[in-house]
Protein backbone atom coordinates (compact mmCIF):
# COMPACT_ATOMS: atom_id res chain seq x y z
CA UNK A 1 -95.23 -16.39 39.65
CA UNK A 2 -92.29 -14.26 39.48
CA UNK A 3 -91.46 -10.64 38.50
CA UNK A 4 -90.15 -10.15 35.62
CA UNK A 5 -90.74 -6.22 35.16
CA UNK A 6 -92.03 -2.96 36.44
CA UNK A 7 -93.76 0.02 35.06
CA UNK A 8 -92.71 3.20 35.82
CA UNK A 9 -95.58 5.96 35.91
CA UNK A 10 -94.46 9.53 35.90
CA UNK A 11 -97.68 11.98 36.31
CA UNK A 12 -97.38 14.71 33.87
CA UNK A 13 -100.32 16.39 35.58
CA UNK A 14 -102.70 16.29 38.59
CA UNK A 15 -103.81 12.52 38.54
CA UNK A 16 -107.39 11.07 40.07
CA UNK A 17 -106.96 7.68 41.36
CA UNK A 18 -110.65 7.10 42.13
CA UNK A 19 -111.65 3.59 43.64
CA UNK A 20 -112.17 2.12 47.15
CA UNK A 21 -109.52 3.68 49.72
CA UNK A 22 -109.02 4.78 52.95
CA UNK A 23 -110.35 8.07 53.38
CA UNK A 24 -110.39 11.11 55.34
CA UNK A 25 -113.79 12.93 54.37
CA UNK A 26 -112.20 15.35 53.14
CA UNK A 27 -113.61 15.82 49.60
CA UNK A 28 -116.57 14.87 47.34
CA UNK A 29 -113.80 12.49 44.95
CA UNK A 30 -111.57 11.20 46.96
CA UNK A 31 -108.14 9.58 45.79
CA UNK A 32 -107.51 5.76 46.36
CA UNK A 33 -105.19 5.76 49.15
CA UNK A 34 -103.37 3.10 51.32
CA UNK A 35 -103.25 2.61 54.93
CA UNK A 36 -100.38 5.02 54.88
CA UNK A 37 -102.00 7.60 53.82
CA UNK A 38 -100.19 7.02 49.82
CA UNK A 39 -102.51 7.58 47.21
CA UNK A 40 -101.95 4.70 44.61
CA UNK A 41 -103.21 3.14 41.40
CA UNK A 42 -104.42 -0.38 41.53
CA UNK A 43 -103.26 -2.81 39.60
CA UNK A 44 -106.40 -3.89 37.78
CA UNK A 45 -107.16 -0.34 37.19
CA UNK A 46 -103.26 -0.13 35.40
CA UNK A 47 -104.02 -3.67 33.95
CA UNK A 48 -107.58 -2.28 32.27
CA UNK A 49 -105.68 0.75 30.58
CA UNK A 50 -102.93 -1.66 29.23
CA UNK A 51 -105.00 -3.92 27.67
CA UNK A 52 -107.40 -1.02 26.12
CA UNK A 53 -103.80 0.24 24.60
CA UNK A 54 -103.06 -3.05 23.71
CA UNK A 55 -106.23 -4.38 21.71
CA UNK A 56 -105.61 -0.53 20.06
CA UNK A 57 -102.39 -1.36 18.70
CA UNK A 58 -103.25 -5.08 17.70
CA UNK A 59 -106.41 -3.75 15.78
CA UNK A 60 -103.89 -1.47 13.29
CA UNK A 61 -101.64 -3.78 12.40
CA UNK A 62 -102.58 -6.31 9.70
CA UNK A 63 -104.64 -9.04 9.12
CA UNK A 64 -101.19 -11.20 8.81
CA UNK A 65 -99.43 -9.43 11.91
CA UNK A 66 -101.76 -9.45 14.48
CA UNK A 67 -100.56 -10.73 17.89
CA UNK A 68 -104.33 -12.10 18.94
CA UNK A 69 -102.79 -15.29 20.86
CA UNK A 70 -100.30 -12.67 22.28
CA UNK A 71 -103.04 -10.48 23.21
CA UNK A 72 -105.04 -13.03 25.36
CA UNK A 73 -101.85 -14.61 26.90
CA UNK A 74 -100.83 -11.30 28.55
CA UNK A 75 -104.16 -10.23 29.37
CA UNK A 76 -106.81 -13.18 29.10
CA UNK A 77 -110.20 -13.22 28.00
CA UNK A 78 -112.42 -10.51 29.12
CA UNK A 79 -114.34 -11.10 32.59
CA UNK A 80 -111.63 -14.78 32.96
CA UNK A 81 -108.90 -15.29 35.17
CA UNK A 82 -105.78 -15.25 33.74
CA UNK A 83 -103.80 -17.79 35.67
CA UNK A 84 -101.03 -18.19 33.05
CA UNK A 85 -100.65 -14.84 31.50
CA UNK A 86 -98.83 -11.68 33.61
CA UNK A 87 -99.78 -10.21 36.69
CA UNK A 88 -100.44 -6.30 37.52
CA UNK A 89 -99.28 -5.28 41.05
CA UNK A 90 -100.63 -2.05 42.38
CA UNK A 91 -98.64 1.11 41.29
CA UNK A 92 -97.21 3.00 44.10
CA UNK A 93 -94.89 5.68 45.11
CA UNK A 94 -91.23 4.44 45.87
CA UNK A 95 -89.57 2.57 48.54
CA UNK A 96 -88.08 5.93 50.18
CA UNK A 97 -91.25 7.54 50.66
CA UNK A 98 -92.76 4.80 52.60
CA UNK A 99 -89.56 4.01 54.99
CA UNK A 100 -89.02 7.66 55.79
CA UNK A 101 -93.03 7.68 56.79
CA UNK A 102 -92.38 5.19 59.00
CA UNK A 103 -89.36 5.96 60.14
CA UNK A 104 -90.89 9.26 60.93
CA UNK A 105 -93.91 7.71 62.10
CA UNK A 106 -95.64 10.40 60.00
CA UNK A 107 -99.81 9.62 60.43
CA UNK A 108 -101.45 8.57 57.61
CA UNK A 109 -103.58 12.06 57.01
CA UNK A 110 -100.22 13.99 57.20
CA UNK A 111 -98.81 12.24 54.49
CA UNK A 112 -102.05 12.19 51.95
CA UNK A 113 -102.30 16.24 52.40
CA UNK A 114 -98.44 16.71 51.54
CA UNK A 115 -98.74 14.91 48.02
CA UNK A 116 -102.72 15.61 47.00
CA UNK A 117 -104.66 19.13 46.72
CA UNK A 118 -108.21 20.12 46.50
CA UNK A 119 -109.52 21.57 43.74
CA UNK A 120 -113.59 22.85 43.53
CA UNK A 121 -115.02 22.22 40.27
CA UNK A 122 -118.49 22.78 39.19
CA UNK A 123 -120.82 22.24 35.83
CA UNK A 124 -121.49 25.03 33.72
CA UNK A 125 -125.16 25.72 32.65
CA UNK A 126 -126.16 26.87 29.21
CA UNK A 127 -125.81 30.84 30.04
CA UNK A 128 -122.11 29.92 30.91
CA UNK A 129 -122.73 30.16 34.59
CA UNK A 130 -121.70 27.71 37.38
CA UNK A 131 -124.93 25.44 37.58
CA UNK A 132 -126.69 25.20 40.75
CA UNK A 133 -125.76 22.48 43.30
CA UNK A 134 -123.02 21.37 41.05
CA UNK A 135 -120.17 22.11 43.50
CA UNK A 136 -117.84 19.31 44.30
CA UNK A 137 -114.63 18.93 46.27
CA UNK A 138 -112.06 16.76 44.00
CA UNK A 139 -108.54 15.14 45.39
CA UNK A 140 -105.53 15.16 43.17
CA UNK A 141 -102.13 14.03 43.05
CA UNK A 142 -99.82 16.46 42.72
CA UNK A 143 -97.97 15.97 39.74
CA UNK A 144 -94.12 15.21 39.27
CA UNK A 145 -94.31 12.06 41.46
CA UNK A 146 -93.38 8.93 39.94
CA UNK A 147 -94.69 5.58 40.93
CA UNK A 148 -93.73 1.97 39.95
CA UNK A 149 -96.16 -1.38 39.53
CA UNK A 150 -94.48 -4.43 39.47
CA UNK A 151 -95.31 -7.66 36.68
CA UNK A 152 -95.37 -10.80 37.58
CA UNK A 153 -95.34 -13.63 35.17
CA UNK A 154 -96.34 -17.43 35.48
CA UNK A 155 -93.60 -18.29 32.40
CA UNK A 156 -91.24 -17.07 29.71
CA UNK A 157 -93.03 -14.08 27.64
CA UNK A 158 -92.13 -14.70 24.41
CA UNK A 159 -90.45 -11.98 21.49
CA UNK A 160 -93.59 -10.96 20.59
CA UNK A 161 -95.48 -10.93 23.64
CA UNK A 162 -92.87 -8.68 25.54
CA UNK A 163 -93.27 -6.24 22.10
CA UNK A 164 -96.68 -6.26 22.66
CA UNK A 165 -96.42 -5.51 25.78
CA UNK A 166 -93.82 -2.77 25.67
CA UNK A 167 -95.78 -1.30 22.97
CA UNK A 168 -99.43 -0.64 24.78
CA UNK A 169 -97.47 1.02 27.97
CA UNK A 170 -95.66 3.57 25.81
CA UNK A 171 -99.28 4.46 24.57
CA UNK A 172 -100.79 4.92 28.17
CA UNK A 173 -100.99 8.44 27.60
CA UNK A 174 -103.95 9.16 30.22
CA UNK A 175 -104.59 7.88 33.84
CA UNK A 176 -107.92 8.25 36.53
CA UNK A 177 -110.76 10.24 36.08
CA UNK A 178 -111.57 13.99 34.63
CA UNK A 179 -109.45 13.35 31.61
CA UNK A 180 -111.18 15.61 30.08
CA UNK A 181 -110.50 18.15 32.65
CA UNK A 182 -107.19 17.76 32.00
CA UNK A 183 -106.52 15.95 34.63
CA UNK A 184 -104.57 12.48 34.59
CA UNK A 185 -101.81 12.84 31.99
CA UNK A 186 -98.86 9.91 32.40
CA UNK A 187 -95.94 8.85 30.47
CA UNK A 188 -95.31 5.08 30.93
CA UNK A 189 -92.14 3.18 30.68
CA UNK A 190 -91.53 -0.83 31.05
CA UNK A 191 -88.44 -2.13 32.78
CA UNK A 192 -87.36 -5.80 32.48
CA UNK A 193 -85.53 -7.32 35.31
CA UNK A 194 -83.37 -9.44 32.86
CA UNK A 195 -81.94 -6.51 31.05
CA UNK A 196 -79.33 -4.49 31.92
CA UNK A 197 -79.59 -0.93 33.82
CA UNK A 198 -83.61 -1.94 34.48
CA UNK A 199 -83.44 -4.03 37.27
CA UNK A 200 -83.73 -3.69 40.76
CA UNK A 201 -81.92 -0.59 41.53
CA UNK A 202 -85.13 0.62 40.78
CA UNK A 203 -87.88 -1.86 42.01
CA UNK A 204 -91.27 -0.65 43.54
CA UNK A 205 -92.15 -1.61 46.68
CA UNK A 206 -95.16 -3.40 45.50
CA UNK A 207 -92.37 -6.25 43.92
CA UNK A 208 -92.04 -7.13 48.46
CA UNK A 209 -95.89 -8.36 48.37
């Protein structure tokens, strides 16, 4: 396979990566983080949002425009591999970051507390006060960081399949858990590597794996 694009995920607002990491004990939710000490977004997690966008905007259109071959090209059946359809590399925070950590030989737990917070959050019982044993210790990205998943792609996408495509990551609108907290709020943009000013001035360091 070879990469053909990258996503670029800007986090509007604190972000919840949850998912098996290396962690520090230091909350109830913890972040998915690397051995760095980056928190990150996996790739089938981005993949799974995609594809939800995706079968979104392939249900509206009509009967006569409907991109279902396209669909299951990019993304495959449900529960299948998808040998010969595009790729999701984990989403992570940008070249820079990582060589100045090492550079620096900055230890992992330094660098996860400089880009995530705690925040205490708690469930609210039906006379509007905090219910009882309901405390819990959440990690969160801090937002304004940007980070960048690469695509990788057995063949040729064709017209229509890079539409699709570009289509369901502009509608990524939410990322991670406690959405409805408000937490998790992305804009997504694609990048192709075979047109001009989106190439690899700008390519993740997940496009190295």
């Amino acid at each position: 396979m070879r990469q053909v694009a990258f996503i670029e995920m800007e986090l509007l607002s604190e972000t919840i990566f949850g998912g098996e990491s290396k962690t520090f004990g230091t909350a109830d939710i913890e972040l998915q983080i690397d051995e760095a000490g980056f928190p990150f977004c996996a790739g089938r997690t981005l993949k799974g949002l995609i594809r939800e966008e995706a079968e979104w905007y392939n249900r509206h259109l009509t009967d006569e425009k409907r991109l279902n071959r396209e669909l299951e090209r990019l993304f495959g059946k449900t529960d299948a591999d998808n040998s010969d359809g595009i790729k999701f590399g984990d989403a992570k925070l940008s070249d820079a970051l990582y060589d100045f950590v090492r550079r620096e030989k900055i230890p992992a737990q330094r660098v996860s507390w400089a880009l995530t917070e705690l925040r205490s959050m708690t469930s609210i019982d039906d006379t509007g006060k905090a219910a009882k044993g309901t405390l819990r210790q959440v990690q969160v990205i801090k937002p304004g960081y940007v980070l960048y998943a690469p695509l990788f792609a057995a063949g040729e996408l064709s017209e229509n399949e890079r539409m699709l495509l570009e289509k369901a990551v502009r509608l990524v609108r939410h990322a991670g858990l406690m959405r409805h907290r408000g937490k998790g709020e992305v804009r997504c943009r694609l990048h192709w590597h075979d047109m001009p000013g989106t190439g690899d001035e700008r390519e993740p360091r997940a496009a190295r794996y």
